[in-house]
Protein backbone atom coordinates (compact mmCIF):
# COMPACT_ATOMS: atom_id res chain seq x y z
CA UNK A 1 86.05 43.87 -46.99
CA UNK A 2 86.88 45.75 -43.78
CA UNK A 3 87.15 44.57 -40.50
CA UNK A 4 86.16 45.65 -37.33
CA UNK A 5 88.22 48.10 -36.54
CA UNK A 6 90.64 48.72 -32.90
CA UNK A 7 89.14 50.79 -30.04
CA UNK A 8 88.95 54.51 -30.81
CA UNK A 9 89.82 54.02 -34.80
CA UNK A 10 88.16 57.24 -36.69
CA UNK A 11 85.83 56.25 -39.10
CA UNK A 12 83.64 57.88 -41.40
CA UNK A 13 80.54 55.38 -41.83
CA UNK A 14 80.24 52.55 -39.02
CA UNK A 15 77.95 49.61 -39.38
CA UNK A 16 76.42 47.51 -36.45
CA UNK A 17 74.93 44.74 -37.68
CA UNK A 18 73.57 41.54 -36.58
CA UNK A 19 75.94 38.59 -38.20
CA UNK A 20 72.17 37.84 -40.03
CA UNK A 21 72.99 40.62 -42.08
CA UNK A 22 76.74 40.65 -42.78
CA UNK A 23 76.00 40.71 -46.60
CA UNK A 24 73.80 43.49 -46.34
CA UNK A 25 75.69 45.18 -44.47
CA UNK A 26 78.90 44.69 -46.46
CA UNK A 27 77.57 46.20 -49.70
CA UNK A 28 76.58 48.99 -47.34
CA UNK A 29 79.67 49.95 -46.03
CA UNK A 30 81.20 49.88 -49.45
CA UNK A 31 79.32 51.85 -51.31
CA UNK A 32 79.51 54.35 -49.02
CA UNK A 33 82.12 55.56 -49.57
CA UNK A 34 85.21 57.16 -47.00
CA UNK A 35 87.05 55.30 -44.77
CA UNK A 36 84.52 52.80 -42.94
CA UNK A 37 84.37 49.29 -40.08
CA UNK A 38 81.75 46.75 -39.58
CA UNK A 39 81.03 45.60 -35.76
CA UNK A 40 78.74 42.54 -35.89
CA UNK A 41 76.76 42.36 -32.49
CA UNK A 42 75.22 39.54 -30.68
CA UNK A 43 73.74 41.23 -27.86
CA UNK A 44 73.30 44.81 -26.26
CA UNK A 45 76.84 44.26 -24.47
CA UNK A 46 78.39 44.20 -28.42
CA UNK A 47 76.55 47.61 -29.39
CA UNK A 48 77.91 49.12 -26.39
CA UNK A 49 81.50 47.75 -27.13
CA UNK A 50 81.22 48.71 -30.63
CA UNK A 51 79.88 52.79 -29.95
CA UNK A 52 83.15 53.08 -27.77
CA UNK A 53 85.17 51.87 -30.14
CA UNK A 54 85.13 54.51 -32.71
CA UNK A 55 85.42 58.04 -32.80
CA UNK A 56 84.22 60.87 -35.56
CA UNK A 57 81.70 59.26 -37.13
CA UNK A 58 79.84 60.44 -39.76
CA UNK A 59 77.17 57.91 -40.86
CA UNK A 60 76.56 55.29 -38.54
CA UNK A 61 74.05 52.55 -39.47
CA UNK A 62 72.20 49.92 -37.35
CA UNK A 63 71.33 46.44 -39.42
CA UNK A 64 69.25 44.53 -36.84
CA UNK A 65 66.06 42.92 -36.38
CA UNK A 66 63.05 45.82 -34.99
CA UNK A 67 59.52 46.21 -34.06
CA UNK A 68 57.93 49.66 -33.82
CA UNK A 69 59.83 51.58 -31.11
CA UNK A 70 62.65 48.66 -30.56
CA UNK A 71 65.51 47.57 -31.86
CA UNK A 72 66.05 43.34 -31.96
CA UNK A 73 69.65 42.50 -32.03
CA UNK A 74 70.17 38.59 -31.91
CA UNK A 75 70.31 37.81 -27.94
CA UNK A 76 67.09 38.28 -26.84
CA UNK A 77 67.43 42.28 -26.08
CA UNK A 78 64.74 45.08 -26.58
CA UNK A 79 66.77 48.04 -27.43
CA UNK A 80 64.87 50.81 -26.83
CA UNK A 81 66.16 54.69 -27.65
CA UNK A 82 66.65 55.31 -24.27
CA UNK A 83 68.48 52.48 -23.66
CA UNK A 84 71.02 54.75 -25.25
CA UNK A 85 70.97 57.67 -23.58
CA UNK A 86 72.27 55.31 -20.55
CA UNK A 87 76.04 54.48 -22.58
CA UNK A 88 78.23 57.37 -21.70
CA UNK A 89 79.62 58.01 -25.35
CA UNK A 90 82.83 59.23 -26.00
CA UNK A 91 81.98 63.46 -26.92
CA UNK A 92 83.64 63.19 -30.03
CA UNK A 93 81.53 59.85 -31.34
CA UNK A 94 79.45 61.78 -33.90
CA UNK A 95 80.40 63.99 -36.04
CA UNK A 96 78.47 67.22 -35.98
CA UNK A 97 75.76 67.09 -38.75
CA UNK A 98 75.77 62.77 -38.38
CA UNK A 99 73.63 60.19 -39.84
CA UNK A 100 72.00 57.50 -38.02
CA UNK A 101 70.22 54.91 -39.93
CA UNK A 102 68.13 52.13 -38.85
CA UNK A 103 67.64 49.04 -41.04
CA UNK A 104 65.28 47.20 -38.47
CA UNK A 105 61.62 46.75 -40.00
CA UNK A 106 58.58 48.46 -38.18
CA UNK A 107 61.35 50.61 -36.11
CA UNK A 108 60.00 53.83 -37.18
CA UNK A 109 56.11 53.06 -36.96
CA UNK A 110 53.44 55.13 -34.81
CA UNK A 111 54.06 57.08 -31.90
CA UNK A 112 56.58 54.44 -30.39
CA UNK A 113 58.73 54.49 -33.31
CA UNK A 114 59.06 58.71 -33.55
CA UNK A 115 59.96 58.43 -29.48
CA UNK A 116 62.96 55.99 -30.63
CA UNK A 117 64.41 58.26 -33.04
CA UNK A 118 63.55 61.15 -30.82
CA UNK A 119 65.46 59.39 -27.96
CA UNK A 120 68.27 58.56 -30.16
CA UNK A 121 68.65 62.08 -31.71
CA UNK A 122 68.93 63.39 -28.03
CA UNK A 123 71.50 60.53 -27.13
CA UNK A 124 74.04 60.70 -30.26
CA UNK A 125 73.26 64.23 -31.87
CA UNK A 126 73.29 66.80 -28.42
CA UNK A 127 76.11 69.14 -29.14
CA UNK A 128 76.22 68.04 -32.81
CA UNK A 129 72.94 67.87 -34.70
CA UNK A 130 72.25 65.66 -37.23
CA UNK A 131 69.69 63.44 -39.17
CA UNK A 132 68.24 59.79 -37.61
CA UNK A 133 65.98 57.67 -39.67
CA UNK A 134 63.98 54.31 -40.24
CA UNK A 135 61.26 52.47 -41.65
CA UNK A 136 57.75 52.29 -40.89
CA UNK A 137 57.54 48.72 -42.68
CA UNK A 138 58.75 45.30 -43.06
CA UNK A 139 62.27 45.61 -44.94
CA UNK A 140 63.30 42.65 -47.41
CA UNK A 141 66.86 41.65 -47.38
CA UNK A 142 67.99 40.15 -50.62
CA UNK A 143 71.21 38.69 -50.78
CA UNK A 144 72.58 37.34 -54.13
CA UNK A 145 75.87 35.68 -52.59
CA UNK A 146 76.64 33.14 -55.73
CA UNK A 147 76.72 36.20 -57.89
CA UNK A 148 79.39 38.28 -56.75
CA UNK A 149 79.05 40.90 -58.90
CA UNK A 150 75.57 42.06 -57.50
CA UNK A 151 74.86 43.63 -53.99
CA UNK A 152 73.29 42.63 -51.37
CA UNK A 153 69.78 44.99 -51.20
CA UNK A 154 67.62 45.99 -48.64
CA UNK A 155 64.27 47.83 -49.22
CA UNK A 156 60.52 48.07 -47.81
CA UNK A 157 58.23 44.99 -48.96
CA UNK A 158 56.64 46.29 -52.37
CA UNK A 159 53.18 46.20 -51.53
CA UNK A 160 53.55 47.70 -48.11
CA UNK A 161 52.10 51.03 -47.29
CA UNK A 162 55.76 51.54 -45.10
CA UNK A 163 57.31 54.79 -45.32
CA UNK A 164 60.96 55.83 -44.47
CA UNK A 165 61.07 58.59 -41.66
CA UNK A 166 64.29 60.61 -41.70
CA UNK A 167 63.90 63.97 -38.51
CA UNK A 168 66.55 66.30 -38.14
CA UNK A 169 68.07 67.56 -34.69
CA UNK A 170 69.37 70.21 -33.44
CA UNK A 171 72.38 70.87 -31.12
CA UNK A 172 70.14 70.33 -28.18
CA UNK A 173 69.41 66.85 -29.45
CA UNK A 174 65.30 68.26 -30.02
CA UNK A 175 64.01 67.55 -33.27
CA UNK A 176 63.06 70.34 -35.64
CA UNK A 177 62.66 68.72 -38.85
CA UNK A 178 61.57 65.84 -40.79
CA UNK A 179 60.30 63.79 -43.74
CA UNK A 180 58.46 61.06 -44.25
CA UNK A 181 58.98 59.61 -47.54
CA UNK A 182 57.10 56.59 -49.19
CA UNK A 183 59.35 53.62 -50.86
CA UNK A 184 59.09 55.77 -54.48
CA UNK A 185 60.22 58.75 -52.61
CA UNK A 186 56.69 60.59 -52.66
CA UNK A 187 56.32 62.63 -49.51
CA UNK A 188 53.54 61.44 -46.84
């Protein structure tokens, strides 16, 4: 397991995660791959702590509560995207050509949910580009802690009509691509 790492540690793939989801987000960070640190966060105060704590990120992934267009981390906050546009981030955060991820269910839904990730593409990827996604639907978390062979798993409810939105961004932080896949993988 890896800890949470000291302020300004380079890390490849960085998971903030609500302490609901450490198993989840355990098994994520793992199989991963690279060099990698879990923050847990209890409120808005902890995600801001844990984005100035590392540097060089390549994949960073959020495992939180969400509703379409907010992110829920335990606390009581509404994280919107522009909420992050506020945090001065360190310029060498994200790597250029990041990943942001978004485990929250209903984050990505409707037009409230494309003006989060557009937010947070402009926040994170200006200078750098990169790729921000999340789902349109309720995720399931399965956790199968008495067998320790097996993962933890998270994936959209099988009879939802969610899909997974992943837009890319350019160096100006505007989006200029994306895909909308459903949970097979069949394009929408």
């Amino acid at each position: 397991m890896r800890e949470t790492a000291t302020p300004l540690q380079s890390v490849d793939n960085l998971v903030i995660y609500d302490p609901y989801f450490e198993g989840a987000a355990q098994s994520q960070n793992a199989e991963v791959g690279g060099s990698g640190a879990l923050h847990p966060v209890r409120s808005w105060a902890d995600v801001v702590e844990g984005l100035h704590a590392f540097r060089y990120v390549k994949f960073l992934t959020f495992f939180t509560h969400g509703m379409p267009g907010v992110m829920l981390p335990p606390g009581g906050a509404n994280i919107v995207g522009l909420d992050f546009a506020m945090i001065k981030l360190d310029p060498a955060f994200m790597q250029k050509n990041g990943r942001i991820l978004f485990m929250g269910c209903n984050l990505a839904e409707g037009d409230t949910g494309d003006l989060f990730l557009d937010e947070v593409g402009k926040a994170f990827l200006r200078s750098k580009g990169g790729f921000v996604g999340a789902s349109t639907a309720a995720n399931i978390m399965i956790s199968f802690r008495f067998l320790p062979s097996v993962s933890t798993e998270a994936f959209m409810e099988p009879l939802s009509f969610g899909r997974l939105k992943v837009y890319r961004y350019d160096e100006t932080g505007a989006r200029i691509a994306g895909q909308v896949t459903d949970r097979h993988g069949w394009r929408r």
